[in-house]
Protein backbone atom coordinates (compact mmCIF):
# COMPACT_ATOMS: atom_id res chain seq x y z
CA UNK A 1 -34.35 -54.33 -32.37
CA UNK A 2 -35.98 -56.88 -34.76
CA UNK A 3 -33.61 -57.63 -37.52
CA UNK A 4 -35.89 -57.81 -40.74
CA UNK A 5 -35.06 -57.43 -44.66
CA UNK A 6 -37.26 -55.95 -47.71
CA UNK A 7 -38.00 -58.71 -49.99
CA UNK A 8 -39.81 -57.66 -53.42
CA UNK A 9 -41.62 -61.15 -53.66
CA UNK A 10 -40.88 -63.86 -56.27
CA UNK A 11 -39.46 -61.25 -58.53
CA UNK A 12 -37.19 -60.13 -56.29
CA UNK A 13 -33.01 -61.70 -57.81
CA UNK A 14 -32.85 -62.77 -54.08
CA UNK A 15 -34.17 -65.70 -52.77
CA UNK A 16 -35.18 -66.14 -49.46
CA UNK A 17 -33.03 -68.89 -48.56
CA UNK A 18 -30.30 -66.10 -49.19
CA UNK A 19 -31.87 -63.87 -46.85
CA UNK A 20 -31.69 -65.97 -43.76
CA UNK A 21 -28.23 -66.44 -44.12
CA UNK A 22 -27.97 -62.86 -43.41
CA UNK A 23 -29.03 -63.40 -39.62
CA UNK A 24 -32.22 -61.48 -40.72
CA UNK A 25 -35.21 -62.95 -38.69
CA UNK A 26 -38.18 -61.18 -40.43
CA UNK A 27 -39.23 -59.96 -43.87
CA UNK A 28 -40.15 -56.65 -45.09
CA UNK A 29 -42.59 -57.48 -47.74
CA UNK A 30 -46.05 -56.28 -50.05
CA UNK A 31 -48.00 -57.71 -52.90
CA UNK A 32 -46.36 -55.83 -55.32
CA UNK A 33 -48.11 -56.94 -57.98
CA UNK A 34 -51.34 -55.93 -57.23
CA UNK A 35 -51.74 -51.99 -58.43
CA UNK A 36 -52.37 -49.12 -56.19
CA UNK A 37 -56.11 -48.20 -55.97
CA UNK A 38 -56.83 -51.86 -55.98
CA UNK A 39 -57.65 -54.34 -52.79
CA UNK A 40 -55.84 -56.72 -51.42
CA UNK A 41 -57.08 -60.43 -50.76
CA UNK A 42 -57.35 -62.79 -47.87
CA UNK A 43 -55.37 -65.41 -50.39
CA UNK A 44 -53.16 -63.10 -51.82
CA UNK A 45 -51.95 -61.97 -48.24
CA UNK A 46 -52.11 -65.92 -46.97
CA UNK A 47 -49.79 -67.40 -50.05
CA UNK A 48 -47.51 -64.55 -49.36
CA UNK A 49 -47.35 -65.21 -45.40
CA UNK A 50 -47.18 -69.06 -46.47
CA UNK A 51 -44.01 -68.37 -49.07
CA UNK A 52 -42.17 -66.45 -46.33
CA UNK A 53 -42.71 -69.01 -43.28
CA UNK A 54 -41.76 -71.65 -45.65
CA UNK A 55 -38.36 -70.25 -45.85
CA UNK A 56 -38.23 -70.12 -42.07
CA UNK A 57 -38.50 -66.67 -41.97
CA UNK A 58 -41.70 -64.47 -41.02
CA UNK A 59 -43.66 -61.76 -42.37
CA UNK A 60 -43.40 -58.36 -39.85
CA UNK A 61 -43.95 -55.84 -42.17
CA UNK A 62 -45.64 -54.47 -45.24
CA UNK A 63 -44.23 -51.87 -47.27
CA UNK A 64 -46.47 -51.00 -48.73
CA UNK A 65 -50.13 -50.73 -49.75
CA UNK A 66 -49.90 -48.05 -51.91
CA UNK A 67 -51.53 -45.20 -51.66
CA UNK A 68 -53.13 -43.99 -54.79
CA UNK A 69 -52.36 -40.69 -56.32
CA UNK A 70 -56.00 -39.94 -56.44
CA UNK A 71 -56.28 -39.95 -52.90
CA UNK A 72 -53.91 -37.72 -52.83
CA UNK A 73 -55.68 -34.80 -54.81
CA UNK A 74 -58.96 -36.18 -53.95
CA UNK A 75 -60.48 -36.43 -57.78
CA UNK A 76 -61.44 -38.88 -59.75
CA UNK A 77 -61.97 -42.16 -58.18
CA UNK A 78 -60.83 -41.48 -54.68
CA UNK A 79 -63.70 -42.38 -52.81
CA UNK A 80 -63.75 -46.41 -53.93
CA UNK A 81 -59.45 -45.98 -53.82
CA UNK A 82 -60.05 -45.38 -49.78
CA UNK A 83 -62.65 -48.17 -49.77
CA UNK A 84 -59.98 -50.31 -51.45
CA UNK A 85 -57.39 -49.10 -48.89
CA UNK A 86 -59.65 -50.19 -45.78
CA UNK A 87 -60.40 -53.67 -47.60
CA UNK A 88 -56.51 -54.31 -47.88
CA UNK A 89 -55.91 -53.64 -43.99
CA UNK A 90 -59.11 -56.61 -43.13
CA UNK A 91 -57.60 -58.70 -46.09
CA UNK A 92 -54.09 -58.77 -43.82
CA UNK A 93 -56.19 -59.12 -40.40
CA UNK A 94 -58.11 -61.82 -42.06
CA UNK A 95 -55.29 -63.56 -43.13
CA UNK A 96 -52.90 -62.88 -39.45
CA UNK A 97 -50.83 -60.94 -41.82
CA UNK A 98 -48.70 -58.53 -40.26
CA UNK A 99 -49.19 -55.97 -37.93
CA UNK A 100 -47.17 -53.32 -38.87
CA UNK A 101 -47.99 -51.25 -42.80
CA UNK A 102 -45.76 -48.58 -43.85
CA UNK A 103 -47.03 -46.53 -45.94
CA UNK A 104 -45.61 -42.81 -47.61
CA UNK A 105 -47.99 -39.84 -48.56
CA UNK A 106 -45.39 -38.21 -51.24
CA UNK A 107 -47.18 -36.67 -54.48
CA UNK A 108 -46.27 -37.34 -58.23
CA UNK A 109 -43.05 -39.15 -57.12
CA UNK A 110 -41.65 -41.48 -54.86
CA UNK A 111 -38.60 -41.64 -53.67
CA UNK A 112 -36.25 -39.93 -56.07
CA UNK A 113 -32.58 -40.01 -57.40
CA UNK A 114 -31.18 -39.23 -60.26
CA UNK A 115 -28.65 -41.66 -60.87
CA UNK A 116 -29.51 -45.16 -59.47
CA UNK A 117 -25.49 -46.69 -59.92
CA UNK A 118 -23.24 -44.41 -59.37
CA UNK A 119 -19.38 -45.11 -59.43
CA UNK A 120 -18.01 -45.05 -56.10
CA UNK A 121 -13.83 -44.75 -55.84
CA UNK A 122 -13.53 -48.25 -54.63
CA UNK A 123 -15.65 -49.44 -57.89
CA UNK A 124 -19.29 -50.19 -56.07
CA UNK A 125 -22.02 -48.10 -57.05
CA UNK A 126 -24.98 -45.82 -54.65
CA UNK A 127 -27.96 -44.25 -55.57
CA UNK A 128 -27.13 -40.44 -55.67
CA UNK A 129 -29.07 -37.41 -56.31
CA UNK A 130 -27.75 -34.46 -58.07
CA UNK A 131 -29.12 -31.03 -57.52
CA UNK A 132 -28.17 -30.06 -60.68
CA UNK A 133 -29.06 -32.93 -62.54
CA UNK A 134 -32.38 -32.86 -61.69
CA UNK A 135 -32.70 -28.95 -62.37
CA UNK A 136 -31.64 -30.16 -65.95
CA UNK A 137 -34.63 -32.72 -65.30
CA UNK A 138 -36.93 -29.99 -64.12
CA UNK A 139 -35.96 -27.07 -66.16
CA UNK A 140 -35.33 -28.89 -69.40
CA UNK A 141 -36.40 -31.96 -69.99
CA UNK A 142 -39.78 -31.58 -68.46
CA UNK A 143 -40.18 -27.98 -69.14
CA UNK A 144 -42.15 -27.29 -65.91
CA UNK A 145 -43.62 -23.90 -65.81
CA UNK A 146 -42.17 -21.83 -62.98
CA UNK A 147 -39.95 -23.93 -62.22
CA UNK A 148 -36.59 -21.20 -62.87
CA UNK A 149 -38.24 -19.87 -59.04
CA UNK A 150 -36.57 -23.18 -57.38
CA UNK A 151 -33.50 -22.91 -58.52
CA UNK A 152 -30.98 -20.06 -57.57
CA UNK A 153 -28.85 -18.42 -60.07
CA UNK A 154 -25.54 -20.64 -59.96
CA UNK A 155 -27.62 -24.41 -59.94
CA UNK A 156 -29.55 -22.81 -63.42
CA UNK A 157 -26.37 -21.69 -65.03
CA UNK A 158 -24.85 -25.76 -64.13
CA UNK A 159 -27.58 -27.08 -64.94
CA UNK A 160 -26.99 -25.12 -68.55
CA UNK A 161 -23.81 -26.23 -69.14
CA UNK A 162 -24.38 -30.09 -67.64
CA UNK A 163 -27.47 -30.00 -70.59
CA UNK A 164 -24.91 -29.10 -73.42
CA UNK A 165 -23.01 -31.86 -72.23
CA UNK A 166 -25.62 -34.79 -72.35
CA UNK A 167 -26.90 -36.15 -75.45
CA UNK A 168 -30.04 -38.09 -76.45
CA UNK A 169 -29.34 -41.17 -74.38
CA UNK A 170 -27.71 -39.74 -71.10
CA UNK A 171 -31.26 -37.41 -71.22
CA UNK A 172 -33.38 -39.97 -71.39
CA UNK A 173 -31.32 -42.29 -68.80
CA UNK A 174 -32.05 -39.31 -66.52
CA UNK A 175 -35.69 -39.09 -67.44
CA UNK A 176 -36.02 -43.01 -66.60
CA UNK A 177 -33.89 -42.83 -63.16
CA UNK A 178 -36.17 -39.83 -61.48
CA UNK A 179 -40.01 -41.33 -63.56
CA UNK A 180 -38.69 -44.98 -62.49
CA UNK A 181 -41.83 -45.33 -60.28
CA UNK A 182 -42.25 -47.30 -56.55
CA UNK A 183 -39.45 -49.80 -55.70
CA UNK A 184 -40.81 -52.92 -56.86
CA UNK A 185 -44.01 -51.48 -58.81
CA UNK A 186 -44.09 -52.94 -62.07
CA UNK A 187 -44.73 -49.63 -63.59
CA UNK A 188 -43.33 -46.53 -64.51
CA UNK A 189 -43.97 -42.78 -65.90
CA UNK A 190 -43.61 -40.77 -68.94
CA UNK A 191 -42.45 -37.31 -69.00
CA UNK A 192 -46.18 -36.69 -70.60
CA UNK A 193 -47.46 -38.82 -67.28
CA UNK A 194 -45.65 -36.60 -64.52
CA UNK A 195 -46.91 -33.38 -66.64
CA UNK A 196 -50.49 -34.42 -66.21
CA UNK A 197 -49.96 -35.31 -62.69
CA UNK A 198 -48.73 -32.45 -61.83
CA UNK A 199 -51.36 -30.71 -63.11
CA UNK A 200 -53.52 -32.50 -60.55
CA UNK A 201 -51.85 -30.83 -57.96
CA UNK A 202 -52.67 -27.24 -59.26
CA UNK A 203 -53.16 -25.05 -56.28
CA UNK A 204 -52.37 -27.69 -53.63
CA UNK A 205 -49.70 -25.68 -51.35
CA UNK A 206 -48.33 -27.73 -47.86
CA UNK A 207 -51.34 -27.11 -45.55
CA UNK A 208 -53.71 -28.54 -48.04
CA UNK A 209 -51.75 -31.63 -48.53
CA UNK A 210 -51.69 -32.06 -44.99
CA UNK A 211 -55.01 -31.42 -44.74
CA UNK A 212 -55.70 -34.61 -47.44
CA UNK A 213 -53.20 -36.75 -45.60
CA UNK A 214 -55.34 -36.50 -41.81
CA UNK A 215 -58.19 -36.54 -43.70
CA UNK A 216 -57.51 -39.91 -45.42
CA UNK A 217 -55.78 -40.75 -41.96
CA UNK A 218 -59.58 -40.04 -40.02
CA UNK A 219 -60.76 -42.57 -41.83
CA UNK A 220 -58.23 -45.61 -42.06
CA UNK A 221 -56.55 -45.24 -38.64
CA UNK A 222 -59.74 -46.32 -36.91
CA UNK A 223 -60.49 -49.48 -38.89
CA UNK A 224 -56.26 -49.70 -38.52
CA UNK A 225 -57.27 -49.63 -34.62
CA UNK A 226 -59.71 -51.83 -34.50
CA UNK A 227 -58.56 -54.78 -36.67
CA UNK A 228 -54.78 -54.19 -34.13
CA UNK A 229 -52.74 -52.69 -36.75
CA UNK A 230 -49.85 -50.00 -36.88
CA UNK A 231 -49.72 -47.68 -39.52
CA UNK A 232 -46.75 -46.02 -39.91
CA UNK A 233 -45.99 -42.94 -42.74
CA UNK A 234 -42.38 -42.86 -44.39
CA UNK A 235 -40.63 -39.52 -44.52
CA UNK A 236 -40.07 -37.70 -47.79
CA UNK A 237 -37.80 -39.15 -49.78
CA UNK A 238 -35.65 -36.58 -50.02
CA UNK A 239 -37.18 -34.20 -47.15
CA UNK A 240 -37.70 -30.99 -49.36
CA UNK A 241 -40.43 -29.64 -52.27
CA UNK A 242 -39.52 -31.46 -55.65
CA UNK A 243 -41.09 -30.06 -59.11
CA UNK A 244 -43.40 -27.33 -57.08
CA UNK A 245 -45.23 -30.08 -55.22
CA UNK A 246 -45.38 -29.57 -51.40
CA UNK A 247 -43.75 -32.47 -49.15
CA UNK A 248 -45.12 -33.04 -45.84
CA UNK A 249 -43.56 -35.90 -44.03
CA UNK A 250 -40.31 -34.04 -43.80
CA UNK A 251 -39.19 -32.97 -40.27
CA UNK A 252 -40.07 -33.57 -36.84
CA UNK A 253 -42.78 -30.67 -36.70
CA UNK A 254 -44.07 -32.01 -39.85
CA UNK A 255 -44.71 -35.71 -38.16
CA UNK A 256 -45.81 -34.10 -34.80
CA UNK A 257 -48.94 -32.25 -36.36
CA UNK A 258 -50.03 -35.54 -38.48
CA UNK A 259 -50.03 -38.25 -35.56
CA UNK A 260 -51.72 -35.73 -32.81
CA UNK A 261 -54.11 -34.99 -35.76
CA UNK A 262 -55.40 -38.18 -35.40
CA UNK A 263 -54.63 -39.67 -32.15
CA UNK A 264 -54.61 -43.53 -31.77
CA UNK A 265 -51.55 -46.10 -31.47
CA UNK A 266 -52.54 -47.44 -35.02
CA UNK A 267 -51.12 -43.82 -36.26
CA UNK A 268 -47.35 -43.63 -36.41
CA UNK A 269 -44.04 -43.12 -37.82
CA UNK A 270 -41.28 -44.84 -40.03
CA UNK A 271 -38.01 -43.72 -38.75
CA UNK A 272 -36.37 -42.85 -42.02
CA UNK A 273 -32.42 -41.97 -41.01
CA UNK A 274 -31.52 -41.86 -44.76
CA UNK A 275 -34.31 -39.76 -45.78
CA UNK A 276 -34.73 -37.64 -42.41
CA UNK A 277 -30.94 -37.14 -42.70
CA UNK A 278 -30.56 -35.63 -45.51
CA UNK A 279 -31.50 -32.05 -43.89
CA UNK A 280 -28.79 -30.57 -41.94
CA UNK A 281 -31.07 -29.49 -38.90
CA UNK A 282 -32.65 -33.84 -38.18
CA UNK A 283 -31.68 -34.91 -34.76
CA UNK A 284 -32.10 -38.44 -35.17
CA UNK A 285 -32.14 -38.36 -30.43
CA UNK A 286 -34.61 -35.32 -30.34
CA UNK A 287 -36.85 -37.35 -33.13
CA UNK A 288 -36.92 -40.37 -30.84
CA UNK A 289 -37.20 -38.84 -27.77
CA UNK A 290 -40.58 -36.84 -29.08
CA UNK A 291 -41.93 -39.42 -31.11
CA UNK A 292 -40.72 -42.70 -29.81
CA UNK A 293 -43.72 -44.38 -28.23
CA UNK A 294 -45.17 -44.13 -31.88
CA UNK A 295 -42.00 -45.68 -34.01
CA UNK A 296 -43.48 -48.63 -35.27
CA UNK A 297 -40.97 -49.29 -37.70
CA UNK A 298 -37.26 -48.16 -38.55
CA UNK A 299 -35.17 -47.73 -41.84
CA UNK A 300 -31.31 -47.57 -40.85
CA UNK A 301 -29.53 -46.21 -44.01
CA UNK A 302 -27.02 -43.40 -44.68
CA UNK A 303 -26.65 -40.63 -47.05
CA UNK A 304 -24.38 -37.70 -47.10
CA UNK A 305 -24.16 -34.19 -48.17
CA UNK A 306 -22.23 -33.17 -51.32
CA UNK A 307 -19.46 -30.98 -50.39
CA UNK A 308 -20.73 -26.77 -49.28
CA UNK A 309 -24.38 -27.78 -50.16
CA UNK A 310 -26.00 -25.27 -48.37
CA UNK A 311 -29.96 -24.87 -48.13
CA UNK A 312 -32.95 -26.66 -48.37
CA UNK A 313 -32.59 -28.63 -51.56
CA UNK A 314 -29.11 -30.19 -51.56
CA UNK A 315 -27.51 -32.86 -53.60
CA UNK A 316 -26.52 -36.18 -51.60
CA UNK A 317 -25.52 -39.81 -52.13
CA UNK A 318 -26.13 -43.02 -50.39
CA UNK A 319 -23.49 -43.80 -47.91
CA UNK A 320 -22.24 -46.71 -46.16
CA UNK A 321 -24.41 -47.41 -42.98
CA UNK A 322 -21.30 -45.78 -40.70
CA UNK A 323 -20.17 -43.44 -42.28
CA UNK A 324 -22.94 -40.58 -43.61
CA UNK A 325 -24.27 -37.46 -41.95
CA UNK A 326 -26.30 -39.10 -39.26
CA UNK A 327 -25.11 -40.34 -36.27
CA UNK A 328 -26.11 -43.83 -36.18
CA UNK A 329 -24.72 -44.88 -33.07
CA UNK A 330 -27.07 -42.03 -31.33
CA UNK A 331 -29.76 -43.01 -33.01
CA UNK A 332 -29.26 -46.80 -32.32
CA UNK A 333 -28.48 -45.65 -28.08
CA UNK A 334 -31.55 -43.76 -28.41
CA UNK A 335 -33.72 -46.46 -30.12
CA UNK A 336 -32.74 -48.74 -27.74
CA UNK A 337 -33.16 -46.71 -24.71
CA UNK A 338 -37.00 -46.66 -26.24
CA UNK A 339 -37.27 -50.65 -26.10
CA UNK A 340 -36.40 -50.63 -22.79
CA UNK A 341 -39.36 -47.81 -21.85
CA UNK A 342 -41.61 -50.30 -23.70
CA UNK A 343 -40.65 -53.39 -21.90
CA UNK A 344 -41.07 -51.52 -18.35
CA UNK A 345 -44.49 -50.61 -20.12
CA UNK A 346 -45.22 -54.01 -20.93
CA UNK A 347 -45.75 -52.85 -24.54
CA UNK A 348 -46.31 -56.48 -26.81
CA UNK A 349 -44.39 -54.37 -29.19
CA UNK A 350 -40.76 -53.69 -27.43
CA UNK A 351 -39.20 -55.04 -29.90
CA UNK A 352 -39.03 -52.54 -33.04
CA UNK A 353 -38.57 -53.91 -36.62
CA UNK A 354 -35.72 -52.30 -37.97
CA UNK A 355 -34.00 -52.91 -41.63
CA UNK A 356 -30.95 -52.31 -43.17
CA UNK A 357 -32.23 -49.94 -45.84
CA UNK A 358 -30.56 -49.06 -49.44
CA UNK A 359 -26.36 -50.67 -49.16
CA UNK A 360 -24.08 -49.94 -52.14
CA UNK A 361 -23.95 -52.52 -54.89
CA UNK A 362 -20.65 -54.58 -54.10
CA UNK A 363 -18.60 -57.49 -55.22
CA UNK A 364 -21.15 -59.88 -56.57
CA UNK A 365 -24.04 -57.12 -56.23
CA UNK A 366 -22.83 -55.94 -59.23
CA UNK A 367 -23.28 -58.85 -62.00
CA UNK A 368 -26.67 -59.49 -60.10
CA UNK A 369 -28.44 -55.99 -60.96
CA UNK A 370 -31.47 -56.01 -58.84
CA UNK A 371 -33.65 -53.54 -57.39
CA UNK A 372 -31.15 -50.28 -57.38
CA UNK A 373 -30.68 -49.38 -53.51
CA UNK A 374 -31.58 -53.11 -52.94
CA UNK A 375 -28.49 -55.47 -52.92
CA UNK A 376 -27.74 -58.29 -51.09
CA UNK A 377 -23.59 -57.74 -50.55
CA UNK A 378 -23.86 -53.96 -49.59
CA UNK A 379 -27.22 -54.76 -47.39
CA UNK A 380 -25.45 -57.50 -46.23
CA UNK A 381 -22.53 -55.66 -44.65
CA UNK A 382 -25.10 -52.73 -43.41
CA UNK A 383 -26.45 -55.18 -41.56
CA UNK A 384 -23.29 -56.33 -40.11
CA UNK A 385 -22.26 -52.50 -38.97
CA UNK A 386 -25.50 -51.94 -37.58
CA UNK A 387 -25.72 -54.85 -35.68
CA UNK A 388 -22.55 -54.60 -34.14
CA UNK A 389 -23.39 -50.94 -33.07
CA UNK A 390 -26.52 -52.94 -31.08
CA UNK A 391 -24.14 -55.33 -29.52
CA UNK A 392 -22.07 -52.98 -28.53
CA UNK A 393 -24.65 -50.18 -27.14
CA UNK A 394 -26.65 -53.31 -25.22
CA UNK A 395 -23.52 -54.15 -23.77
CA UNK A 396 -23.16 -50.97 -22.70
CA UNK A 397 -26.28 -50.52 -21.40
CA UNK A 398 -26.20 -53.81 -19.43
């Protein structure tokens, strides 16, 4: 697999001189500064391209263009945000950007955690999310009608005492960690914000938010086709319903009805381990083995299970790349086992971009405070894992 690494553009605390010292041949990348709804340029995408090669890396993947939240519930301005959409993909043709755009279909929220740094024993800090701290988010902080239905008895009555517990400032850190916004946008919600979104939303069950997703899917995929780009969607982030808004992108049925919705090579799928693996029932083999000719891109990362979470919604935490629920040496064999189909095939795209995604905050990680999820140390060392795993498994192979 391509070795590649997500970048968040000049912003970003790490340089790109720093990232090619982590082996890392390619960048993960967008024009993060450019807001969702709004289309990307033929400059813009060329000074960006320019920056990276400069650095003697290249550019293999965008994540993301955005997509807006009104295409989502199809009001408002949607119509000219699709337009927009389309524009972006010829702006990156235009400028032999790259060929492979991730993009996620998730409504109101992104992906979502409610505590960005926690303490691990050994003193480095993961991204966690807390069942019952977001029912405190849910229940009362945001006040969302109807939203007692979604939690069983024993998570309300924690989520009770956790509240009496908090005061002003740990409530409003937790407001800020789950309304943070997009990794790298440059903005971020209100509780008053995510209240009026959700209202947005009112009525919208599953099957109609799939139905908006292959609908906006009909008509990108094609130009996506034409212009010899790969789209590929990012699971939900975490795989399950979140403040009575469906999620879509969450299983293996789930990706299996979108892509043979609208058939075409342009329309695939993000291999998500962290987010995928978060459900007890993902088989990271079974997902490659039905979906693998359409993988156009794969996010390597970790998380495990708190301790007798049971159910749908369960509380989890980052983990080290080795060392969470999902089997990453299967999934890496299995991967792997794909390239080969695709070089028999003579498939220009054998080799998959893969990153190392999220890595605990480590060592010097943890004076440098960059994007949470994001560091360089604990990326650095998932790296490391994951490529030996590839080493070892080719070696194997061979």
């Amino acid at each position: 697999m391509r070795e590649t690494w997500r970048w968040f553009g000049p912003a970003d605390p790490i340089r790109l001189a720093e990232v090619r010292q982590t082996g890392a041949r390619g960048i993960v990348s967008a024009l993060h500064h450019v807001p969702s709804g709004v289309a990307w340029t033929r400059e813009d995408v060329a000074a960006r391209k320019a920056e990276i090669e400069a650095a003697g890396l290249t550019w293999d993947v965008i994540e993301s263009i955005p997509v807006a939240e009104t295409i989502k519930t199809r009001t408002g301005p949607w119509r000219a945000h699709v337009a927009a959409w389309i524009d972006s993909l010829r702006a990156v043709a235009e400028a032999d950007g790259p060929r492979v755009i991730c993009y996620n279909f998730m409504p109101v929220l992104d992906w979502t955690r409610t505590d960005l740094r926690h303490v691990l024993p050994d003193g480095a800090t993961a991204m966690r999310f807390d069942l019952v701290d977001f029912a405190v988010f849910d229940l009362d902080l945001l006040h969302r009608a109807g939203a007692e239905a979604d939690y069983p008895d024993a998570v309300r009555q924690d989520a009770k005492r956790r509240l009496d517990t908090m005061d002003a400032n740990a409530r409003e850190a937790l407001a800020a960690n789950i309304t943070a916004g997009l990794p790298g946008a440059m903005e971020s919600w209100t509780l008053e914000d995510v209240r009026a979104k959700l209202a947005d939303y009112a009525g919208c069950d599953a099957a109609a938010l799939r139905d908006r997703l292959v609908a906006f899917l009909a008509e990108v995929v094609p130009v996506a086709e034409d212009l010899g780009l790969r789209l590929c969607c990012h699971p939900d982030d975490p795989p399950f319903p979140l403040l009575g808004l469906p999620r879509v992108m969450s299983t293996l049925e789930d990706y299996l009805a979108v892509l043979d919705a609208v058939p075409s090579p342009a329309n695939g799928a993000t291999l998500c381990t962290g987010s995928l693996g978060v459900r007890a029932d993902f088989d990271p083999a079974a997902f490659v083995q039905a979906l693998g000719e359409r993988i156009h891109f794969v996010h390597l990362r970790n998380t495990v299970r708190d301790p007798g979470a049971t159910g749908l919604r369960v509380g989890f935490q980052e983990s080290a790349h080795l060392d969470g629920d999902t089997d990453m040496v299967v999934t890496i064999r299995a991967l792997m086992a794909e390239e080969v189909r695709r070089r028999a095939e003579g498939r220009a795209d054998a080799e998959i971009p893969m990153r190392p995604d999220h890595g605990h905050d480590m060592l010097d990680d943890l004076a440098r405070k960059g994007q949470p999820g994001y560091p360089l140390i604990g990326r650095l060392r998932g790296l490391a894992e994951l490529r030996g795993v590839m080493a070892a498994v080719g070696h194997a192979a061979s």
